[in-house]
PDB file of N, CA and C in Angstrom:
ATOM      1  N   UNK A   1      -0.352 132.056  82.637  1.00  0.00           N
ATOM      2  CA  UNK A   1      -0.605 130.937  81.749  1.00  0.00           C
ATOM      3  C   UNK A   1      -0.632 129.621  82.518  1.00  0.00           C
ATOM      4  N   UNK A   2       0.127 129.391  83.274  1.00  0.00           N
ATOM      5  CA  UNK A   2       1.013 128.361  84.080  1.00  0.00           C
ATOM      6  C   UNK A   2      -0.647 128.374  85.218  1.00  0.00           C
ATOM      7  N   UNK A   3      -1.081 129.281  85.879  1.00  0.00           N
ATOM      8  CA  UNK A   3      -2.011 129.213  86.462  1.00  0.00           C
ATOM      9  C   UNK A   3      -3.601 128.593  85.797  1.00  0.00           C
ATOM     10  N   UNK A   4      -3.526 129.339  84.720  1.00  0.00           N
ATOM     11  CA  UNK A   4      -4.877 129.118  84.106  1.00  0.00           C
ATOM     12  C   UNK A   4      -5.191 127.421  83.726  1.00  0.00           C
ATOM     13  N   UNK A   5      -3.793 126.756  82.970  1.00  0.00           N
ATOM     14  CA  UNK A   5      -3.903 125.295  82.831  1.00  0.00           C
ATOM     15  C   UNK A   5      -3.931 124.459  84.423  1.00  0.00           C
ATOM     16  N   UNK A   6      -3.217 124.912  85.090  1.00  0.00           N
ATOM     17  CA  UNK A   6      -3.407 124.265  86.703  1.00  0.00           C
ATOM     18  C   UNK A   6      -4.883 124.633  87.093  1.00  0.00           C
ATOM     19  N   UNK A   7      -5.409 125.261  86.721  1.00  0.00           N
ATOM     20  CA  UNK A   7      -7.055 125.846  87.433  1.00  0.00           C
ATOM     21  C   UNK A   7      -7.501 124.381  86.100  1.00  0.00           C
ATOM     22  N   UNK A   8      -7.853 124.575  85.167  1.00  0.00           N
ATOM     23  CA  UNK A   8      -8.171 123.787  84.051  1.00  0.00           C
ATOM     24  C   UNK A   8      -7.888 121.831  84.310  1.00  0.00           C
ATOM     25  N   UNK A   9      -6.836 122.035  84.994  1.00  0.00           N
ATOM     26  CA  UNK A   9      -6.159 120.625  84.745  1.00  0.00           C
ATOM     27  C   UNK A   9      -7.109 119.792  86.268  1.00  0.00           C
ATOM     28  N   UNK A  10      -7.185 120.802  87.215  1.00  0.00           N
ATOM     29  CA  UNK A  10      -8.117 120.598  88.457  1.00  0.00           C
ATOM     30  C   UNK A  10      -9.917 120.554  88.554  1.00  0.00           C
ATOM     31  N   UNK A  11      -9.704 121.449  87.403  1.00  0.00           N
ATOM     32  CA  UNK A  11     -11.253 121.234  86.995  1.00  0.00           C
ATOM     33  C   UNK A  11     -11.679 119.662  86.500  1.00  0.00           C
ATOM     34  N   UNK A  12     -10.945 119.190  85.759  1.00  0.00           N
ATOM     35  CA  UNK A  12     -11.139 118.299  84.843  1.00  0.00           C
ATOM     36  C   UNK A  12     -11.002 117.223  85.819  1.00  0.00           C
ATOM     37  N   UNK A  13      -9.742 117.488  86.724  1.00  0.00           N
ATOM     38  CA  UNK A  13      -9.896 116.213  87.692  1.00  0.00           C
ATOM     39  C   UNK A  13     -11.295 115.759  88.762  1.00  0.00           C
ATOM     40  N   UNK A  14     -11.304 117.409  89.143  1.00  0.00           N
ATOM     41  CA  UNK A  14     -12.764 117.053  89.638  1.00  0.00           C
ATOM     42  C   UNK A  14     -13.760 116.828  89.364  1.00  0.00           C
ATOM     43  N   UNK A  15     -14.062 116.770  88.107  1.00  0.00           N
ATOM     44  CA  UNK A  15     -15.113 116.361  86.749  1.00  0.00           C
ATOM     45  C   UNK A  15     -14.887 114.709  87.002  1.00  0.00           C
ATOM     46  N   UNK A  16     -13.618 114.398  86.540  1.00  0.00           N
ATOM     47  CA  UNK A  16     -13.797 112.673  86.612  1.00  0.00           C
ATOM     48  C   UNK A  16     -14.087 112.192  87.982  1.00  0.00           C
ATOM     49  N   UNK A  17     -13.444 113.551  89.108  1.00  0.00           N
ATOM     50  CA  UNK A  17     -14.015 112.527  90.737  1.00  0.00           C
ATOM     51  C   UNK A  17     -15.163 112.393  90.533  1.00  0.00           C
ATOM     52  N   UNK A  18     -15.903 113.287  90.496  1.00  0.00           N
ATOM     53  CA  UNK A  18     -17.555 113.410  90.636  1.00  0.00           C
ATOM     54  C   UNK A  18     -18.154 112.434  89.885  1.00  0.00           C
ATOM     55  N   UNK A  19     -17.527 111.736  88.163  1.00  0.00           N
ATOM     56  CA  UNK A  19     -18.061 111.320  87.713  1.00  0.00           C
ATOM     57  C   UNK A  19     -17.884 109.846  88.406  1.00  0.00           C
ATOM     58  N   UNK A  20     -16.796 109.735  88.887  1.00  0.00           N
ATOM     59  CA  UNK A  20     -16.520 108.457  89.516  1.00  0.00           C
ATOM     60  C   UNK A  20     -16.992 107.845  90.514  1.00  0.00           C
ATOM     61  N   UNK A  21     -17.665 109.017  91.399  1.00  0.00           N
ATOM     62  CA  UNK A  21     -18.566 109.096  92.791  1.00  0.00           C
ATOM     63  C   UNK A  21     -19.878 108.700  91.866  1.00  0.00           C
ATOM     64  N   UNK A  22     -20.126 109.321  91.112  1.00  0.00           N
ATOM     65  CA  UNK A  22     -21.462 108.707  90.758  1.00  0.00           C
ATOM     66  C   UNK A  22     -21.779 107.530  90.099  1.00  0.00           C
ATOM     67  N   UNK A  23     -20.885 106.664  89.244  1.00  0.00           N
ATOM     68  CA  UNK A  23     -20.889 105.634  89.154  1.00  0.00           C
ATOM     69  C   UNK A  23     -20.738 104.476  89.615  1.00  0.00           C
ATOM     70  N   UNK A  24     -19.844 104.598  91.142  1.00  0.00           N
ATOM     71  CA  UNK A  24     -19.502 103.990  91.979  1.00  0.00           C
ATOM     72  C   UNK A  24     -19.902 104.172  93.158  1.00  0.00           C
ATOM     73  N   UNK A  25     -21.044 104.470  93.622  1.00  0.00           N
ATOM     74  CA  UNK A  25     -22.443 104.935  94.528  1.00  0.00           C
ATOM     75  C   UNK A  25     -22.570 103.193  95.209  1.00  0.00           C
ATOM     76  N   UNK A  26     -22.476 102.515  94.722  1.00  0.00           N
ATOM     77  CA  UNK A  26     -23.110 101.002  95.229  1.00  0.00           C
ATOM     78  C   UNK A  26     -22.458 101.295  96.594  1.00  0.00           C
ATOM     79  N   UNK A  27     -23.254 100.429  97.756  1.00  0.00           N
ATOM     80  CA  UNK A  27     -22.630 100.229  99.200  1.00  0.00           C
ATOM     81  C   UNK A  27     -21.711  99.178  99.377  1.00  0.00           C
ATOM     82  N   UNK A  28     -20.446  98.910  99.707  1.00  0.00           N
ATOM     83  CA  UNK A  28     -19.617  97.863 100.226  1.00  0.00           C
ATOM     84  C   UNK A  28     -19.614  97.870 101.663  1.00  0.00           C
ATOM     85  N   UNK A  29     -19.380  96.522 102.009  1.00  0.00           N
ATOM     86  CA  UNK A  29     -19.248  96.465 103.505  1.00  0.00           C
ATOM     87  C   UNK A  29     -18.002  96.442 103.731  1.00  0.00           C
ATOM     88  N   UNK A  30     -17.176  97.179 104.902  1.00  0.00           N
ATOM     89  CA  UNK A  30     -15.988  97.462 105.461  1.00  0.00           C
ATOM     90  C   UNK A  30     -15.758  96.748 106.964  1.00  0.00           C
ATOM     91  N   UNK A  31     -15.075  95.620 106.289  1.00  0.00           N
ATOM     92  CA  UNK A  31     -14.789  94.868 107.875  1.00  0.00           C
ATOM     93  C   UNK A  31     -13.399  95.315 108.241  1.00  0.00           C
ATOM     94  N   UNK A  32     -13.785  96.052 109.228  1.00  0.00           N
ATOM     95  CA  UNK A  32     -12.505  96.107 110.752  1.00  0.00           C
ATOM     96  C   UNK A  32     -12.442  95.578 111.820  1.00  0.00           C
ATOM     97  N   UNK A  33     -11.636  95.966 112.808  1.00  0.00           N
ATOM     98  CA  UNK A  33     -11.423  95.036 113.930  1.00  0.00           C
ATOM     99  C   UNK A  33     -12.482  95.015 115.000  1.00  0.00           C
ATOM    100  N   UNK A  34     -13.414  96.427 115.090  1.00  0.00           N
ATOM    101  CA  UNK A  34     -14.317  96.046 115.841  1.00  0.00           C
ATOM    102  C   UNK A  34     -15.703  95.963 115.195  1.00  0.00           C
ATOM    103  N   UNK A  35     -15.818  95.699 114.110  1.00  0.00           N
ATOM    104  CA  UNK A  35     -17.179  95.719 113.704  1.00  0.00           C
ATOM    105  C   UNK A  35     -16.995  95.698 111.815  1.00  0.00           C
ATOM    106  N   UNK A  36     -17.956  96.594 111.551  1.00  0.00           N
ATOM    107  CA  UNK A  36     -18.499  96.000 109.942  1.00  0.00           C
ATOM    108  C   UNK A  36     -19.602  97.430 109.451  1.00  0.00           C
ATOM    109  N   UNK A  37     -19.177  98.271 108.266  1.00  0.00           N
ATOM    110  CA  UNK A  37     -20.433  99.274 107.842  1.00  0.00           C
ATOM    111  C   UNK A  37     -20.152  99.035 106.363  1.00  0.00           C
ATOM    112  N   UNK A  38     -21.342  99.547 106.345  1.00  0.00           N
ATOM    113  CA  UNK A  38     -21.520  99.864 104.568  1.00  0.00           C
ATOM    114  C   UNK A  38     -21.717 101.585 104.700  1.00  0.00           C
ATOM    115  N   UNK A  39     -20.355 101.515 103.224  1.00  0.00           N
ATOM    116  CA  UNK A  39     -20.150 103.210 103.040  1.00  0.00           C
ATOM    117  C   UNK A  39     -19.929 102.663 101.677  1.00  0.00           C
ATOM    118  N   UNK A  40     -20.224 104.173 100.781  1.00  0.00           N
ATOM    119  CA  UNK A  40     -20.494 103.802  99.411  1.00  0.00           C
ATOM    120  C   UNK A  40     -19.063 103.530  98.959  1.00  0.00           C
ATOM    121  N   UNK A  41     -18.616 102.613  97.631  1.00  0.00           N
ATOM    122  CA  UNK A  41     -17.405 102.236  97.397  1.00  0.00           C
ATOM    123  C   UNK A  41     -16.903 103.546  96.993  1.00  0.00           C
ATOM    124  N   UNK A  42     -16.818 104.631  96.548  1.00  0.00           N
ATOM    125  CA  UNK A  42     -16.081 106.007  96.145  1.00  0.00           C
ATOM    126  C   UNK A  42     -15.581 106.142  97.370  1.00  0.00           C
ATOM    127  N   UNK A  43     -16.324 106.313  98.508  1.00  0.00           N
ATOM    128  CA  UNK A  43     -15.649 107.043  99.482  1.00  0.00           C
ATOM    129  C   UNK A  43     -14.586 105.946 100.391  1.00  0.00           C
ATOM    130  N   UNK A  44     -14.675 104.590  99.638  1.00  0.00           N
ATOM    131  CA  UNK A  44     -13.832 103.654 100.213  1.00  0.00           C
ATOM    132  C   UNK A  44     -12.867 104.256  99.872  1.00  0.00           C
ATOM    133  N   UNK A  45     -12.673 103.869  98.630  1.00  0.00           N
ATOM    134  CA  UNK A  45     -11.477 104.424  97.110  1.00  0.00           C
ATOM    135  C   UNK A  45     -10.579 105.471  97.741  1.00  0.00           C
ATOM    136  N   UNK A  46     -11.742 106.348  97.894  1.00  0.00           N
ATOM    137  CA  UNK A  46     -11.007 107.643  98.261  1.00  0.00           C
ATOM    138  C   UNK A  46     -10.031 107.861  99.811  1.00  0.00           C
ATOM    139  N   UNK A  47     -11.034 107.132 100.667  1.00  0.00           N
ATOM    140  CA  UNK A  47     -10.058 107.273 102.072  1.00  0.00           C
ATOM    141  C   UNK A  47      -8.849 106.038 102.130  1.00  0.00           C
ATOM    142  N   UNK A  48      -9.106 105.241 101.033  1.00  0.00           N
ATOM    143  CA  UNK A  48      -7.930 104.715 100.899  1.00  0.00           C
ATOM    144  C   UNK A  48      -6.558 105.292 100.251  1.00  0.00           C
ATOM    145  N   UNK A  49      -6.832 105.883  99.230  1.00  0.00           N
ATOM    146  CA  UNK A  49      -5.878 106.945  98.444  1.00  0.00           C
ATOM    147  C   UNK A  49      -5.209 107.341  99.478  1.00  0.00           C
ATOM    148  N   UNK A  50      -6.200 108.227 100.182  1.00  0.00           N
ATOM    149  CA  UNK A  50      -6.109 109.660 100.816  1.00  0.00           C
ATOM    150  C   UNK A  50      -4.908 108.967 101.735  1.00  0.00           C
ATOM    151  N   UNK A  51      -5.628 107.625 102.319  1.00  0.00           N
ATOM    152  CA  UNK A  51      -4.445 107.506 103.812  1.00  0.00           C
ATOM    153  C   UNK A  51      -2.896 106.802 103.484  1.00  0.00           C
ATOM    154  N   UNK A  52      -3.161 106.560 101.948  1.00  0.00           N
ATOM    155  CA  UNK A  52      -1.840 105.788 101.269  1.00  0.00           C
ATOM    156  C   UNK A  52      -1.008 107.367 101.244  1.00  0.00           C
ATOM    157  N   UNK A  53      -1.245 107.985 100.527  1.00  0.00           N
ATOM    158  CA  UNK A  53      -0.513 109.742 100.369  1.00  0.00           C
ATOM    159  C   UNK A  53      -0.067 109.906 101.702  1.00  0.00           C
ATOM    160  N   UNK A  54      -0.887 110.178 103.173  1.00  0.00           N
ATOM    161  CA  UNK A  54      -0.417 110.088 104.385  1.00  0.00           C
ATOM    162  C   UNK A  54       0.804 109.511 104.572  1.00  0.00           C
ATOM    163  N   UNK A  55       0.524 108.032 104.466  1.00  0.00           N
ATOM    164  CA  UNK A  55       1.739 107.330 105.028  1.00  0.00           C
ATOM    165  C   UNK A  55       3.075 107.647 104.258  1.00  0.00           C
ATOM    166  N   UNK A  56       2.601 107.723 102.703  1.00  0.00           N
ATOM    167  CA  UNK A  56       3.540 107.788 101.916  1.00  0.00           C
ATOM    168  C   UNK A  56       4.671 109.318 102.210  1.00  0.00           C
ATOM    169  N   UNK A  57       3.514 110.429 103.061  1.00  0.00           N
ATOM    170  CA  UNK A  57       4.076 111.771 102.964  1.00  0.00           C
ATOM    171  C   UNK A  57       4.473 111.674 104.352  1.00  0.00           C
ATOM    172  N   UNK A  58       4.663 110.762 105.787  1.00  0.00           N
ATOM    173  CA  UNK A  58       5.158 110.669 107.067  1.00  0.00           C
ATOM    174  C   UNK A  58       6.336 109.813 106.486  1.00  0.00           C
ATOM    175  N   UNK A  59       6.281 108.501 105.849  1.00  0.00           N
ATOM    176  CA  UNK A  59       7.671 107.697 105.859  1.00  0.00           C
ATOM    177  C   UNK A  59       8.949 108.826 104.613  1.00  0.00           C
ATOM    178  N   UNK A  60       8.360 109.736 103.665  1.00  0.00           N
ATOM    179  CA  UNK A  60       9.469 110.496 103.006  1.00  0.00           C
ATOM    180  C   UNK A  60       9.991 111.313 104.436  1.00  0.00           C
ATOM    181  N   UNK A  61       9.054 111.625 104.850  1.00  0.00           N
ATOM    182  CA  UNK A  61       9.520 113.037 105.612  1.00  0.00           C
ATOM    183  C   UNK A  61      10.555 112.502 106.613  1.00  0.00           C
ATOM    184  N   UNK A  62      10.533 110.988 106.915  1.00  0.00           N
ATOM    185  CA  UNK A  62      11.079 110.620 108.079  1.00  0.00           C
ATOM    186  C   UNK A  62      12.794 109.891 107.499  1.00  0.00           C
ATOM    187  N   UNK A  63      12.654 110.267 106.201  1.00  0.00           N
ATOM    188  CA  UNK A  63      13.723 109.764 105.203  1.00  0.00           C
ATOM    189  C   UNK A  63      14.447 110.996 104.553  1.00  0.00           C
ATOM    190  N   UNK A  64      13.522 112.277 104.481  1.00  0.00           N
ATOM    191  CA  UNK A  64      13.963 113.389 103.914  1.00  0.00           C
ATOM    192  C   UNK A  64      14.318 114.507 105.026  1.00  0.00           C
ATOM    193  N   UNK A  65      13.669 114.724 106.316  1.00  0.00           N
ATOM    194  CA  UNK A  65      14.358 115.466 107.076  1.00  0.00           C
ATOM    195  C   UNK A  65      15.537 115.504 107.971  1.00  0.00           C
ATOM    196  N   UNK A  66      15.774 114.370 108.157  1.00  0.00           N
ATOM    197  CA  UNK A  66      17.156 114.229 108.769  1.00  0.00           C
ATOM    198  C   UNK A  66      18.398 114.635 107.586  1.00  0.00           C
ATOM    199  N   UNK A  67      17.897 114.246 106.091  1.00  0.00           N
ATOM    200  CA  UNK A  67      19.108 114.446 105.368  1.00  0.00           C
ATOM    201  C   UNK A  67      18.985 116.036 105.222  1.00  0.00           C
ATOM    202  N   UNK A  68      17.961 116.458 104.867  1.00  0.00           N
ATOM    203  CA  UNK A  68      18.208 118.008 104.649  1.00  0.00           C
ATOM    204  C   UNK A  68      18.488 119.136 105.817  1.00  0.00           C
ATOM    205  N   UNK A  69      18.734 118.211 107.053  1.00  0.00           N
ATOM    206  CA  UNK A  69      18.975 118.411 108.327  1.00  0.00           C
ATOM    207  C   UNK A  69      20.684 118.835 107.950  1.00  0.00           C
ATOM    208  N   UNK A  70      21.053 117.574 107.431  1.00  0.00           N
ATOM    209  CA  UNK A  70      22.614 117.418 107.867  1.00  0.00           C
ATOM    210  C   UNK A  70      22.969 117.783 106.678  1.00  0.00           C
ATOM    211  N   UNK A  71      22.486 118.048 105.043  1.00  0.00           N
ATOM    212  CA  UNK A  71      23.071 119.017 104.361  1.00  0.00           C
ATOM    213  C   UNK A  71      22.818 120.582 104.580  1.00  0.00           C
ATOM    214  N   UNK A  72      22.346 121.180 105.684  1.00  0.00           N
ATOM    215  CA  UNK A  72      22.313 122.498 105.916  1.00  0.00           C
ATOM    216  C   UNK A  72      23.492 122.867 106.517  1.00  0.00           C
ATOM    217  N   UNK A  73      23.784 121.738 107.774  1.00  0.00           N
ATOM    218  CA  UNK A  73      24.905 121.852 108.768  1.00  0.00           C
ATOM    219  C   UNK A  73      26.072 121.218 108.011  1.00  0.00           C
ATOM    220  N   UNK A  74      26.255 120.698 106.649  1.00  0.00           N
ATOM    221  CA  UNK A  74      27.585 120.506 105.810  1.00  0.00           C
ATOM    222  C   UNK A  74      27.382 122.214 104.966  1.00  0.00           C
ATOM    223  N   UNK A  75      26.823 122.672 104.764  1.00  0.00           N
ATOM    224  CA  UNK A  75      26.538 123.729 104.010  1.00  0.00           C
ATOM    225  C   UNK A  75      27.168 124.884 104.820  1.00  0.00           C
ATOM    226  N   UNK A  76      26.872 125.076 106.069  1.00  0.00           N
ATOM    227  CA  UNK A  76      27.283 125.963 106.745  1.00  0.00           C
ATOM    228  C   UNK A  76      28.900 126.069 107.360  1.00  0.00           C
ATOM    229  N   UNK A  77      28.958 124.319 107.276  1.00  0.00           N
ATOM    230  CA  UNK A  77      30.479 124.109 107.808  1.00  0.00           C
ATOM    231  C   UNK A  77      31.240 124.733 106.605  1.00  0.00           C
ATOM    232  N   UNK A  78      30.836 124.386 105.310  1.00  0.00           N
ATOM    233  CA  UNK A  78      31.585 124.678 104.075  1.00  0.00           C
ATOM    234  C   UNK A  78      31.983 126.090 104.176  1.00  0.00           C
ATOM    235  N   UNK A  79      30.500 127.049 104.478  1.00  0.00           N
ATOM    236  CA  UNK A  79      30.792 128.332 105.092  1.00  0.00           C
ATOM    237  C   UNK A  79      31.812 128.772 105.012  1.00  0.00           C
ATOM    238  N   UNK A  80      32.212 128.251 106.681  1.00  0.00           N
ATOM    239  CA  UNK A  80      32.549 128.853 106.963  1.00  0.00           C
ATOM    240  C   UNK A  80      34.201 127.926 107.188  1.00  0.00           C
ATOM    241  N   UNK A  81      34.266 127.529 106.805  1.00  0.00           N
ATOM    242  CA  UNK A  81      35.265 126.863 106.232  1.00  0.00           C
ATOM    243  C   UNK A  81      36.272 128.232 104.789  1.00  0.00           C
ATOM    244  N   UNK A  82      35.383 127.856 104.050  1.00  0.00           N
ATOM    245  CA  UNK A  82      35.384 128.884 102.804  1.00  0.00           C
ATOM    246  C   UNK A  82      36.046 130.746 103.381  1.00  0.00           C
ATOM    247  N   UNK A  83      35.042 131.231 104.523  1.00  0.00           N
ATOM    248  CA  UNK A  83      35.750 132.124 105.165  1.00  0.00           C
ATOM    249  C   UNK A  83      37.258 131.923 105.839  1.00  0.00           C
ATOM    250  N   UNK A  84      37.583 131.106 106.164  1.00  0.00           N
ATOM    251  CA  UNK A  84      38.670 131.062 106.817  1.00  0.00           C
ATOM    252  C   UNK A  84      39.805 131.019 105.808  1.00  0.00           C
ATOM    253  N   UNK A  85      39.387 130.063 104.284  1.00  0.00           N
ATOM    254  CA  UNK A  85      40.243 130.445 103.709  1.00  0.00           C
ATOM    255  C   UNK A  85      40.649 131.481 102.805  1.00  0.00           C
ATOM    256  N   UNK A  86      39.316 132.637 102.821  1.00  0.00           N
ATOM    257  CA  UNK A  86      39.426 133.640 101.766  1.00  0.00           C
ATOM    258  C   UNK A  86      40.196 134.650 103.019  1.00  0.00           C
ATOM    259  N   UNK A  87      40.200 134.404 104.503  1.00  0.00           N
ATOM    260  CA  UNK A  87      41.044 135.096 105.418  1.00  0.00           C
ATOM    261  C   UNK A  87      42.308 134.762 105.265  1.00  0.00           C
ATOM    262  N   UNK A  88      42.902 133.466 105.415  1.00  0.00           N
ATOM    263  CA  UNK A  88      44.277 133.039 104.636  1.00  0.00           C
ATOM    264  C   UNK A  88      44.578 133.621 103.832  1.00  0.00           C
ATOM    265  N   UNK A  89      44.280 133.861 102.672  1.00  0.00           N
ATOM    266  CA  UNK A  89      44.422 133.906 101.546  1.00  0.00           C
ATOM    267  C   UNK A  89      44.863 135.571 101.266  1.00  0.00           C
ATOM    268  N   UNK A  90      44.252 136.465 101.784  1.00  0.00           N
ATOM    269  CA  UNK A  90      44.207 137.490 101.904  1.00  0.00           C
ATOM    270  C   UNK A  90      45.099 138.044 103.099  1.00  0.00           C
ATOM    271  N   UNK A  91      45.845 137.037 103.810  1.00  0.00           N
ATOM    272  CA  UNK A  91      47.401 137.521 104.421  1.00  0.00           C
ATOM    273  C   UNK A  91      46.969 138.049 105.571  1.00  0.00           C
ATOM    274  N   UNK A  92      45.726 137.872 106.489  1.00  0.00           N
ATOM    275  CA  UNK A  92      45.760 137.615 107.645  1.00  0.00           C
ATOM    276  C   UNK A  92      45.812 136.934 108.515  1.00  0.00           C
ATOM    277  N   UNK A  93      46.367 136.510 109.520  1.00  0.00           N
ATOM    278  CA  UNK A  93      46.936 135.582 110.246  1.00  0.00           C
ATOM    279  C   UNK A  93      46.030 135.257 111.517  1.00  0.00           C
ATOM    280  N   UNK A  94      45.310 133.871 111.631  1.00  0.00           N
ATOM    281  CA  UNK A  94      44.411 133.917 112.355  1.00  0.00           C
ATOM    282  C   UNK A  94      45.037 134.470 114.508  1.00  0.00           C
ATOM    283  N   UNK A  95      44.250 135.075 115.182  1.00  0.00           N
ATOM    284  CA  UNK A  95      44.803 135.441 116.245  1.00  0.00           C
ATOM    285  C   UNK A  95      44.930 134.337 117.345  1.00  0.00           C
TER     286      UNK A  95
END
């Protein structure tokens, strides 16, 4: 079910890209640092999106992997932490 509306919900999105590419066909000029082109405004739109998601998906990652770094290695300390005391506990005496 869960698949069929995700196939559906993607269709529809790509229905409005396309429709959006075609309405937005006019040429803009793109000034950068070494020069100047005309590319149609959709595909401005779009490589702008596209490189905002980029940055947006390098600065999480550079915010989200160190922490899920150091809750693996609190996770494991807990471990084994947790073992030592179900060894206590159970009246063996560490050697």
């Amino acid at each position: 079910m869960f698949r069929i509306v995700g196939i559906l919900l993607f269709l529809c999105i790509l229905a409005i890209g396309l429709e959006f590419s075609a309405v937005n066909s006019a040429p803009v000029t793109v000034n950068y640092f070494l020069g100047s082109m005309d590319l149609p405004l959709a595909l401005v739109i779009v490589a702008a999106f596209t490189l905002g998601i980029i940055v947006a998906v390098l600065v999480g990652a550079t915010v989200v992997l160190p922490l899920r770094l150091r809750a693996g290695a609190m996770r494991r300390e807990i471990e084994a932490r947790q073992f030592e005391l179900d060894r206590l506990r159970a009246g063996n005496k560490p050697s």
